[in-house]
N, C-alpha and C. Protein backbone atom coordinates (compact mmCIF):
# COMPACT_ATOMS: atom_id res chain seq x y z
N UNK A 1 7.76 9.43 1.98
CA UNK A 1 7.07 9.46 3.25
C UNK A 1 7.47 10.73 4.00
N UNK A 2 6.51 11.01 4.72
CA UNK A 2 6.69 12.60 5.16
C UNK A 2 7.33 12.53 6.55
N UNK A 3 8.45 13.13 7.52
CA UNK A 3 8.53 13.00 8.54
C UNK A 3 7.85 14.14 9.42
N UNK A 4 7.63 14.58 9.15
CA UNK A 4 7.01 15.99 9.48
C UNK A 4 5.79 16.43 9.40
N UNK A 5 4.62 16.72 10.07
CA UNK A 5 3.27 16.71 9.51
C UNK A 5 3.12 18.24 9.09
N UNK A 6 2.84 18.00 7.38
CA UNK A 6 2.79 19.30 6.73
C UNK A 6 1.30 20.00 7.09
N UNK A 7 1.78 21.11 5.77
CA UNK A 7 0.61 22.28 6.87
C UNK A 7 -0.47 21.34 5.42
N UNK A 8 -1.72 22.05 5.59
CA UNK A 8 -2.68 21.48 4.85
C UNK A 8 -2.47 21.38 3.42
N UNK A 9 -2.36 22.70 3.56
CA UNK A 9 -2.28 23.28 1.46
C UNK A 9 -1.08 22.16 0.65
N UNK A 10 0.10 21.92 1.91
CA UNK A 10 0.93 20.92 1.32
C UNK A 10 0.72 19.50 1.36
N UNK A 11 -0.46 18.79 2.24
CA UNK A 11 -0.60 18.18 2.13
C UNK A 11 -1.91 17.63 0.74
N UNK A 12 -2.33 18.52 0.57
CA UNK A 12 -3.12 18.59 -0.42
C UNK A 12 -2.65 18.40 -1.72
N UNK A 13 -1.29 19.55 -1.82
CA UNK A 13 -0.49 19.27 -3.08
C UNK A 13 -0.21 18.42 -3.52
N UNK A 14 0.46 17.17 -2.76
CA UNK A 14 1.15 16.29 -2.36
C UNK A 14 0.78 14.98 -3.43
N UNK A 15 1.55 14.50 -4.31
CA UNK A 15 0.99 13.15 -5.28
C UNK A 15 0.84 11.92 -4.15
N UNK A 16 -0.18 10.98 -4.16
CA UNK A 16 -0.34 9.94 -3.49
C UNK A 16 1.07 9.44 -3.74
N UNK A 17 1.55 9.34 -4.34
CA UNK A 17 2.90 8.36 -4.77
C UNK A 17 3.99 8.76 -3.61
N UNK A 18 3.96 10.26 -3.27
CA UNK A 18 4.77 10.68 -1.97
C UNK A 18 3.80 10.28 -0.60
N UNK A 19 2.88 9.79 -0.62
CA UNK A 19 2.13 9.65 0.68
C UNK A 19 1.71 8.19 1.12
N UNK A 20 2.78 7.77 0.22
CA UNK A 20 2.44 6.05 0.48
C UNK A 20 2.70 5.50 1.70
N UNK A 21 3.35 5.65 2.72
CA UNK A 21 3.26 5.32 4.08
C UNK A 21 2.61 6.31 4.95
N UNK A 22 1.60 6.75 4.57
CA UNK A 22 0.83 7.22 5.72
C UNK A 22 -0.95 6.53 4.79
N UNK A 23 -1.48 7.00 5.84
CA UNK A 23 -3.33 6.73 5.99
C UNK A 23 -4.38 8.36 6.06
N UNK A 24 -5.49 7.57 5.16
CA UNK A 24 -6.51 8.72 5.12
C UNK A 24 -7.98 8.13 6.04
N UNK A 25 -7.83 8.51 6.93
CA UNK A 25 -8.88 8.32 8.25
C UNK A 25 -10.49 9.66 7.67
N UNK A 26 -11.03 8.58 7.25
CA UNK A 26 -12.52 9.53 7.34
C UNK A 26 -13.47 9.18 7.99
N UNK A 27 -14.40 9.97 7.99
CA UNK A 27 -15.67 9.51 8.66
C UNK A 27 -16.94 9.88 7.82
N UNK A 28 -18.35 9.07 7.94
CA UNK A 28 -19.07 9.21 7.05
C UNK A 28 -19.98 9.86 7.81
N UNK A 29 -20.61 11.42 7.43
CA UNK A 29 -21.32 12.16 7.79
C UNK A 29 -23.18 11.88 8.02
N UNK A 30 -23.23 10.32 7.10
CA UNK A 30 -24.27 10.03 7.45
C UNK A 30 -24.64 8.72 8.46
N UNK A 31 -23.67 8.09 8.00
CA UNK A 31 -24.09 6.64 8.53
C UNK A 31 -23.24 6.74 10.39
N UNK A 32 -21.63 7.42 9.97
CA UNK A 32 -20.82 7.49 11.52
C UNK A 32 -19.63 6.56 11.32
N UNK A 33 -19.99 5.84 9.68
CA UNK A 33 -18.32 4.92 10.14
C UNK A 33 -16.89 5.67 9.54
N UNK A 34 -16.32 5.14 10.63
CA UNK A 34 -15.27 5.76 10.27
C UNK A 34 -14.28 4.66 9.68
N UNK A 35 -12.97 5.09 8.86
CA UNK A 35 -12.63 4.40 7.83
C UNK A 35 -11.08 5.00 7.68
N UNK A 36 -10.18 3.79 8.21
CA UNK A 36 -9.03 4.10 7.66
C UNK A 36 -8.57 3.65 6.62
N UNK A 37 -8.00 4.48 5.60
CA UNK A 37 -7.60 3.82 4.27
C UNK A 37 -5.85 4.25 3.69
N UNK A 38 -5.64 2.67 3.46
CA UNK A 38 -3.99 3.19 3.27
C UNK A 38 -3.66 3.95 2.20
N UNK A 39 -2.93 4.91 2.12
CA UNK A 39 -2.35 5.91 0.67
C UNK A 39 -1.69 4.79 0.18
N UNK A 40 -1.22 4.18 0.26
CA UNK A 40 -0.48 2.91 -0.79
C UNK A 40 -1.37 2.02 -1.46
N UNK A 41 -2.50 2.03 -1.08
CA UNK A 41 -3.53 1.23 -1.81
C UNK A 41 -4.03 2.45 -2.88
N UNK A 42 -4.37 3.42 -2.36
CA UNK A 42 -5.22 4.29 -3.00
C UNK A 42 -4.27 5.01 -4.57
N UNK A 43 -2.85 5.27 -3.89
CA UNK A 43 -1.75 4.90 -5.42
C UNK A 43 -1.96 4.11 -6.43
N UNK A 44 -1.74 2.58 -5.52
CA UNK A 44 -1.94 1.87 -6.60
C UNK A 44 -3.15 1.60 -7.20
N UNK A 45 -4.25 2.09 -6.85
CA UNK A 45 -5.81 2.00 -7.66
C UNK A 45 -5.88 2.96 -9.00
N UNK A 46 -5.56 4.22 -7.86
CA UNK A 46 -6.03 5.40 -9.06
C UNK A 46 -4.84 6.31 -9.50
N UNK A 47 -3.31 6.24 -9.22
CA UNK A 47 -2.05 6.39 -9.75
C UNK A 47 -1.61 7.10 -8.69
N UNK A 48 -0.51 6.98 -8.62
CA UNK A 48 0.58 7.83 -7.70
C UNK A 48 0.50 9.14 -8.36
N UNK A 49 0.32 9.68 -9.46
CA UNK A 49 0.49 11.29 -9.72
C UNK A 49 -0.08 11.80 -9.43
N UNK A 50 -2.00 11.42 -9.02
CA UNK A 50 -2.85 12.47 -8.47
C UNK A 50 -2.19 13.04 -7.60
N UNK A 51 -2.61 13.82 -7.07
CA UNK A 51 -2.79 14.59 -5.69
C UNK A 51 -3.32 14.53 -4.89
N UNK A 52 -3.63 14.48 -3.64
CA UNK A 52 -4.77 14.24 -3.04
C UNK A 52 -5.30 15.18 -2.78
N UNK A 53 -5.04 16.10 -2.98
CA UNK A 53 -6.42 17.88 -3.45
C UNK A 53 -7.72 17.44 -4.53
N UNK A 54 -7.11 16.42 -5.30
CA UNK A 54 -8.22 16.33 -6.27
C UNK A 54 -9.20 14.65 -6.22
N UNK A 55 -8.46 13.68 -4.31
CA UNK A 55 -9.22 12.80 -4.60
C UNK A 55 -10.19 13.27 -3.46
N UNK A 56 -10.01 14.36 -2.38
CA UNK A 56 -10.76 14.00 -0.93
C UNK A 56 -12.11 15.11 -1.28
N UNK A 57 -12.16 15.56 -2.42
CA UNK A 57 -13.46 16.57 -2.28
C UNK A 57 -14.66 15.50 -2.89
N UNK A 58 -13.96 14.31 -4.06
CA UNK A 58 -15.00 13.06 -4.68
C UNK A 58 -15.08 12.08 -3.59
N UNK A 59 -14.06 12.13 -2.35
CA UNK A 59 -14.88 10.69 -1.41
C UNK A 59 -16.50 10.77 -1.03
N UNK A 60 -17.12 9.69 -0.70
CA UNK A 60 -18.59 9.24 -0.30
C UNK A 60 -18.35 7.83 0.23
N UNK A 61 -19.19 7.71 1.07
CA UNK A 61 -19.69 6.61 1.90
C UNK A 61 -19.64 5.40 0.90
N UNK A 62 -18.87 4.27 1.15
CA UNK A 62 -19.30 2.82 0.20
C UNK A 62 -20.20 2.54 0.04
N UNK A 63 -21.17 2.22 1.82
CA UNK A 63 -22.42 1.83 2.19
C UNK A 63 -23.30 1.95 0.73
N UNK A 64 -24.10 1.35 -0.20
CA UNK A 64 -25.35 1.29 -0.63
C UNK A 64 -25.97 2.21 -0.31
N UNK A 65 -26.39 2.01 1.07
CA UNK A 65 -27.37 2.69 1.52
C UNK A 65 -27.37 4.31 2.33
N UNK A 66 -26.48 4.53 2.25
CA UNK A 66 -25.51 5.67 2.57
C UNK A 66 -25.27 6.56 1.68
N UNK A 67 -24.09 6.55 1.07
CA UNK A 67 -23.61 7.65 -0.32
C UNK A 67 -23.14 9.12 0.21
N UNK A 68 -23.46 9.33 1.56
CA UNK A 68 -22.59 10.27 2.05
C UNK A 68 -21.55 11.34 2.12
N UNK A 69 -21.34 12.20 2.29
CA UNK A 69 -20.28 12.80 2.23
C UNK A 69 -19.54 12.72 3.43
N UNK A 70 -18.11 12.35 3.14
CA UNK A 70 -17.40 12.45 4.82
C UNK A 70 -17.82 14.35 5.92
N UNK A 71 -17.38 13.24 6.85
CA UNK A 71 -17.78 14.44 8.02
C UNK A 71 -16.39 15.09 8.40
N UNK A 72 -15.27 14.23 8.40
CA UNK A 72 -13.83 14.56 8.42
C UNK A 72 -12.91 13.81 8.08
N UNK A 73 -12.21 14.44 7.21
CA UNK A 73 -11.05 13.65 6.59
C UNK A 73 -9.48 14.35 7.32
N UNK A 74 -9.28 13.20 7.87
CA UNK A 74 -7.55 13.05 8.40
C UNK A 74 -6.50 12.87 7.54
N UNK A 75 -5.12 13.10 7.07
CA UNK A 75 -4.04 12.34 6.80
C UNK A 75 -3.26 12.28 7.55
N UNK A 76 -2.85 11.05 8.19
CA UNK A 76 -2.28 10.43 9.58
C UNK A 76 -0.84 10.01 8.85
N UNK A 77 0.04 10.15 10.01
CA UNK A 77 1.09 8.96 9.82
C UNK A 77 0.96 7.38 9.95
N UNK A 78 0.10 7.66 11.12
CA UNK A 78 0.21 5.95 11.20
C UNK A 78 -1.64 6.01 11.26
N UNK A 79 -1.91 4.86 11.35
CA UNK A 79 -3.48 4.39 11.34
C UNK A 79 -3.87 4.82 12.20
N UNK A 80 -3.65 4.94 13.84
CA UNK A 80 -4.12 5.06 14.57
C UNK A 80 -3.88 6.57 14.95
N UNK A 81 -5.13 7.22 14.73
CA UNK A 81 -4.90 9.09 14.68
C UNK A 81 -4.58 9.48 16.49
N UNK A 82 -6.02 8.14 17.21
CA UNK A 82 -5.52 8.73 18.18
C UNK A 82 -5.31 7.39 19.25
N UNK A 83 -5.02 7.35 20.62
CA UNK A 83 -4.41 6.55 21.38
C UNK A 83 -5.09 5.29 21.37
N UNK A 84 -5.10 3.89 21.17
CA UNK A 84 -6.08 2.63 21.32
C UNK A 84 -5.08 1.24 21.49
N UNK A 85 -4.17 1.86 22.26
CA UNK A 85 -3.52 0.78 23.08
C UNK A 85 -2.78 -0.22 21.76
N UNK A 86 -2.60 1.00 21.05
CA UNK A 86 -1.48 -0.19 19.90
C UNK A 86 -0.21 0.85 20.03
N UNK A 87 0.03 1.15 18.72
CA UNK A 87 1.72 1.90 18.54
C UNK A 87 0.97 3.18 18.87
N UNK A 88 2.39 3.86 19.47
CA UNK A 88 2.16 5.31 19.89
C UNK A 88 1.26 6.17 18.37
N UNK A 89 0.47 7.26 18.47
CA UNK A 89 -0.26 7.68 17.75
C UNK A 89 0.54 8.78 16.86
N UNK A 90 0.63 8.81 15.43
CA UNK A 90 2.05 9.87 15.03
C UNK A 90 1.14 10.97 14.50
N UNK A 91 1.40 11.77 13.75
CA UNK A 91 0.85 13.37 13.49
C UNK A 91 -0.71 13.11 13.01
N UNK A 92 -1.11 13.78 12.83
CA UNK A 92 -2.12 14.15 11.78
C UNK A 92 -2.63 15.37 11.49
N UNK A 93 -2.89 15.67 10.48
CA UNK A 93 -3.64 16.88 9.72
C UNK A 93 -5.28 16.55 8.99
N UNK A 94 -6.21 17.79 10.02
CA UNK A 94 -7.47 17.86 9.35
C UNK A 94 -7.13 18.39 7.85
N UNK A 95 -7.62 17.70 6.91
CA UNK A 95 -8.07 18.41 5.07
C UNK A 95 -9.02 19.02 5.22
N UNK A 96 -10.24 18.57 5.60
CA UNK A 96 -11.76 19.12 5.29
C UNK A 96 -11.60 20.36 5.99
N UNK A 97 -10.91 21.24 6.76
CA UNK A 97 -11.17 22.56 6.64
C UNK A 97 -11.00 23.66 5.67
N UNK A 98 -10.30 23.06 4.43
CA UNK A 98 -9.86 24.02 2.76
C UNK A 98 -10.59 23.28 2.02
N UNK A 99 -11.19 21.97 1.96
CA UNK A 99 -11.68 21.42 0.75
C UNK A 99 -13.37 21.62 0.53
N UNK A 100 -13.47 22.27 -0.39
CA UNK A 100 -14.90 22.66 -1.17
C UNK A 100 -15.47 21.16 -1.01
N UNK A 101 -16.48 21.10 -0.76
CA UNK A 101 -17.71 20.13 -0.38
C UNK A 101 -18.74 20.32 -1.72
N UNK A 102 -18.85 20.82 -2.61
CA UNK A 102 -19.53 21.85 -3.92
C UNK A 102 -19.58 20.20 -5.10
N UNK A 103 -20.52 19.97 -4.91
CA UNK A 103 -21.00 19.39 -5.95
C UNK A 103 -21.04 17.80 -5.67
């Protein structure tokens, strides 16, 4: 777990398996929902060795009817990126300003 909110390129590097207590907050560029998803789930789906350089350029919208490409992808410390009257709000770093959108 990171105490420190890294710069992008490192967070990119980074194997899900080191990012298991934090969250990937996106939003769907077509439909508007936004979507927090825990790195500890996303480990244990598709392995702790990826990286997450090589899962946030394949996200899309769940929706059916959607299929989307996110509009912005976060990696947060805690769920809540920004203030909503729960636990204080901890770092976050935009990805989608280095990640190719291409294909």
């Amino acid at each position: 777990m990171l105490v420190d909110a890294p710069s992008v390129g490192e967070a990119l590097l980074a194997p899900l398996a080191a990012l298991e207590g934090h969250w990937l907050e996106v939003t769907c560029s077509g439909c508007g929902t936004m979507t927090q998803y825990p790195l500890r789930l996303m480990a244990l789906r598709i392995g702790g060795v990826r990286v997450l350089g090589e899962v946030v350029p394949r996200l899309v919208c769940k929706r059916a009817s959607c299929r989307a490409r996110p509009e912005s992808d976060w990696l947060c410390k805690t769920p809540n990126r920004t203030f909503n009257y729960g636990a204080e709000p901890g770092w976050s770093v935009r990805l989608d300003q280095r990640v190719s959108r291409a294909g």
